[in-house]
C-alpha atoms as a PDB file:
ATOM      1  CA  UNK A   1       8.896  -1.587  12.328  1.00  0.00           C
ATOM      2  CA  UNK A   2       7.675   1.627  10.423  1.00  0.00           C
ATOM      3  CA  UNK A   3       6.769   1.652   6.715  1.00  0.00           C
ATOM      4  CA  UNK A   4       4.989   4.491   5.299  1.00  0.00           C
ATOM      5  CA  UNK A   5       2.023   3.831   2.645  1.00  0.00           C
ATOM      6  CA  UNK A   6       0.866   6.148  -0.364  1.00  0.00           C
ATOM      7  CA  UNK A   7      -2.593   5.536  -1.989  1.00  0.00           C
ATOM      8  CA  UNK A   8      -3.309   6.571  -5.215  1.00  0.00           C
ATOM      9  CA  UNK A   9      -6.205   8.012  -6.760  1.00  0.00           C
ATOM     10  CA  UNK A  10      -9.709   6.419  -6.060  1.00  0.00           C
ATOM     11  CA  UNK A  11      -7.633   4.042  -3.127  1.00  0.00           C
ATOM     12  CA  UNK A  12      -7.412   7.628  -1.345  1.00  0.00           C
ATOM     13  CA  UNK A  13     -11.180   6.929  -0.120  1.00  0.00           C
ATOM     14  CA  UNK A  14      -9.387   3.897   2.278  1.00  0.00           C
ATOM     15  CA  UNK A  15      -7.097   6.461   4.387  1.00  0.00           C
ATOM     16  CA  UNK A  16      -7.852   6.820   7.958  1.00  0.00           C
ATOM     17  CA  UNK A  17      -7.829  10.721   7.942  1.00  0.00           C
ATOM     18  CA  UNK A  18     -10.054  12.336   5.162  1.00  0.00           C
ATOM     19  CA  UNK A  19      -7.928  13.783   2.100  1.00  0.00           C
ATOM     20  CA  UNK A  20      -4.714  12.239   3.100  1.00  0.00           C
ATOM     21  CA  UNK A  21      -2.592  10.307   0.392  1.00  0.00           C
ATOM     22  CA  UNK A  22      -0.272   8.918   2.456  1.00  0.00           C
ATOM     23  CA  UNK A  23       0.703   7.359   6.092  1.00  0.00           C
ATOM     24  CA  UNK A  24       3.036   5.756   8.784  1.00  0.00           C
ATOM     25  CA  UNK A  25       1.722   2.508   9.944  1.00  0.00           C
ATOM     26  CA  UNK A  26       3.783   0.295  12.317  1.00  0.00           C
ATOM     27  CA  UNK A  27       3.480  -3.124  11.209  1.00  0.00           C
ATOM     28  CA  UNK A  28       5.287  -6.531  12.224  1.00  0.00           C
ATOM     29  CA  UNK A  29       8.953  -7.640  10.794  1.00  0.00           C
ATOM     30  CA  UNK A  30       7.932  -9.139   7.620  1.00  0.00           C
ATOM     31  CA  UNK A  31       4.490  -9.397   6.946  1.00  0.00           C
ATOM     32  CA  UNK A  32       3.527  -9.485   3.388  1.00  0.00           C
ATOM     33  CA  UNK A  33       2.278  -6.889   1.292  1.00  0.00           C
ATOM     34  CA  UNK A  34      -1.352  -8.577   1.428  1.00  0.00           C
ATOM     35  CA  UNK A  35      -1.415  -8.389   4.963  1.00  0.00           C
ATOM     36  CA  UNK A  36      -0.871  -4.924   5.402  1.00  0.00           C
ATOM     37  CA  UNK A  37      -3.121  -4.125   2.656  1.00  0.00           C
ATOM     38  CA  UNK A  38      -5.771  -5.439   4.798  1.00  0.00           C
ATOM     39  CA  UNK A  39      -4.931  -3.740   7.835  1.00  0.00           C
ATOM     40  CA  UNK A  40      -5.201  -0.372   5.719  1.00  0.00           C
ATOM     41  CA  UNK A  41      -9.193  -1.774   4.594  1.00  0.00           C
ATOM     42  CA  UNK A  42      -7.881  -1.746   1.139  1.00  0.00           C
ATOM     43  CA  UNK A  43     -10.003  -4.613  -1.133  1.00  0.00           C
ATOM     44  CA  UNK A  44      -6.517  -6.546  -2.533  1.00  0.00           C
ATOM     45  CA  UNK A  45      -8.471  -6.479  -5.883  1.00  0.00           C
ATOM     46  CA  UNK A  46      -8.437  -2.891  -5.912  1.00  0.00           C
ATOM     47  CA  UNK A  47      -4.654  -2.256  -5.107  1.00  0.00           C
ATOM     48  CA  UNK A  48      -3.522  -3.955  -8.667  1.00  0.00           C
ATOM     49  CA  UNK A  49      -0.543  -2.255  -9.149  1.00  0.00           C
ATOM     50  CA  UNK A  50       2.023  -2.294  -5.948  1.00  0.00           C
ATOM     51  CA  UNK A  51       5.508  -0.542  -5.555  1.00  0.00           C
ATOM     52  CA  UNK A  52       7.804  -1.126  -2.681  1.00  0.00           C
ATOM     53  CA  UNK A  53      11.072   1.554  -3.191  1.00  0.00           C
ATOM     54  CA  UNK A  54      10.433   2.582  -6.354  1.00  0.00           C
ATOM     55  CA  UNK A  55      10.314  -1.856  -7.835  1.00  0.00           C
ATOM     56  CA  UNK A  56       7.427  -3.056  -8.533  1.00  0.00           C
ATOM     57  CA  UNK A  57       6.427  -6.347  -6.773  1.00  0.00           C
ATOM     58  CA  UNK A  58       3.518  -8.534  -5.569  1.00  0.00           C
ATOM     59  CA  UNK A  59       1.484  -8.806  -2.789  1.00  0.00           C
ATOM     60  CA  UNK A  60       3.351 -11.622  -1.569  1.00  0.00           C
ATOM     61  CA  UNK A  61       6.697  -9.469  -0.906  1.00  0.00           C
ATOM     62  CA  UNK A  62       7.500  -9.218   2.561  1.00  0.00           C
ATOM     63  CA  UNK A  63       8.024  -5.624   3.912  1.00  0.00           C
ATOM     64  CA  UNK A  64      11.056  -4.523   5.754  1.00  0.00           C
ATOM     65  CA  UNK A  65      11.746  -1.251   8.247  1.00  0.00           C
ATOM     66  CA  UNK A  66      11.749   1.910   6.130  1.00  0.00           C
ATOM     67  CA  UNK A  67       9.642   0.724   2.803  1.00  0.00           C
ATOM     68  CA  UNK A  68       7.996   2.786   1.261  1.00  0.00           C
ATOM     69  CA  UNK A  69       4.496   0.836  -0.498  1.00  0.00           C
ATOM     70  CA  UNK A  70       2.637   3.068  -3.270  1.00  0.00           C
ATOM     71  CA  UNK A  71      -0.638   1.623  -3.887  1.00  0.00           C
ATOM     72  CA  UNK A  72      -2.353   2.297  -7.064  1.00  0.00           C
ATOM     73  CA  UNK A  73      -6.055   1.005  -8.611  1.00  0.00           C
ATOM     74  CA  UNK A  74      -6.635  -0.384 -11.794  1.00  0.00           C
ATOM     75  CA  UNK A  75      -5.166   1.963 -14.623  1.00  0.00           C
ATOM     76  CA  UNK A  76      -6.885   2.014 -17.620  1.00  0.00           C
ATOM     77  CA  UNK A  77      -4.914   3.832 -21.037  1.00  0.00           C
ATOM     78  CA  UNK A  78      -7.015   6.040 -23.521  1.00  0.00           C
END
């Protein structure tokens, strides 16, 4: 299955290509958000805030064909 993955901010170091925010992985049926965080090199501590289609959810969720993931770091307010 395809999912497509946007990082946010400082996670933007982790993409494969240089300066890209976002990608198209293909991934097994299922597999958690944890897992795929991996996969991407992303440190799970750093990915603290996780959307899958616009919800918010936790790295537990299992993915299906078509999700869109944002990752996003720590946010701090000011």
């Amino acid at each position: 299955m395809k999912v497509e993955v946007k990082l946010h901010a400082q996670l933007r170091k982790f993409a494969p290509k240089k300066g890209e925010d976002h990608m198209t992985l293909r991934v097994d049926e299922g597999i958690p958000v944890k897992d795929l965080v991996k996969i991407i090199g992303v440190p799970l501590d750093k990915a603290k805030l996780i959307i899958i289609n616009g919800k918010r959810c936790t790295p537990a969720e299992k993915l299906s064909d078509g999700a869109v993931v944002d990752l996003f770091p720590p946010i701090a307010g000011g």
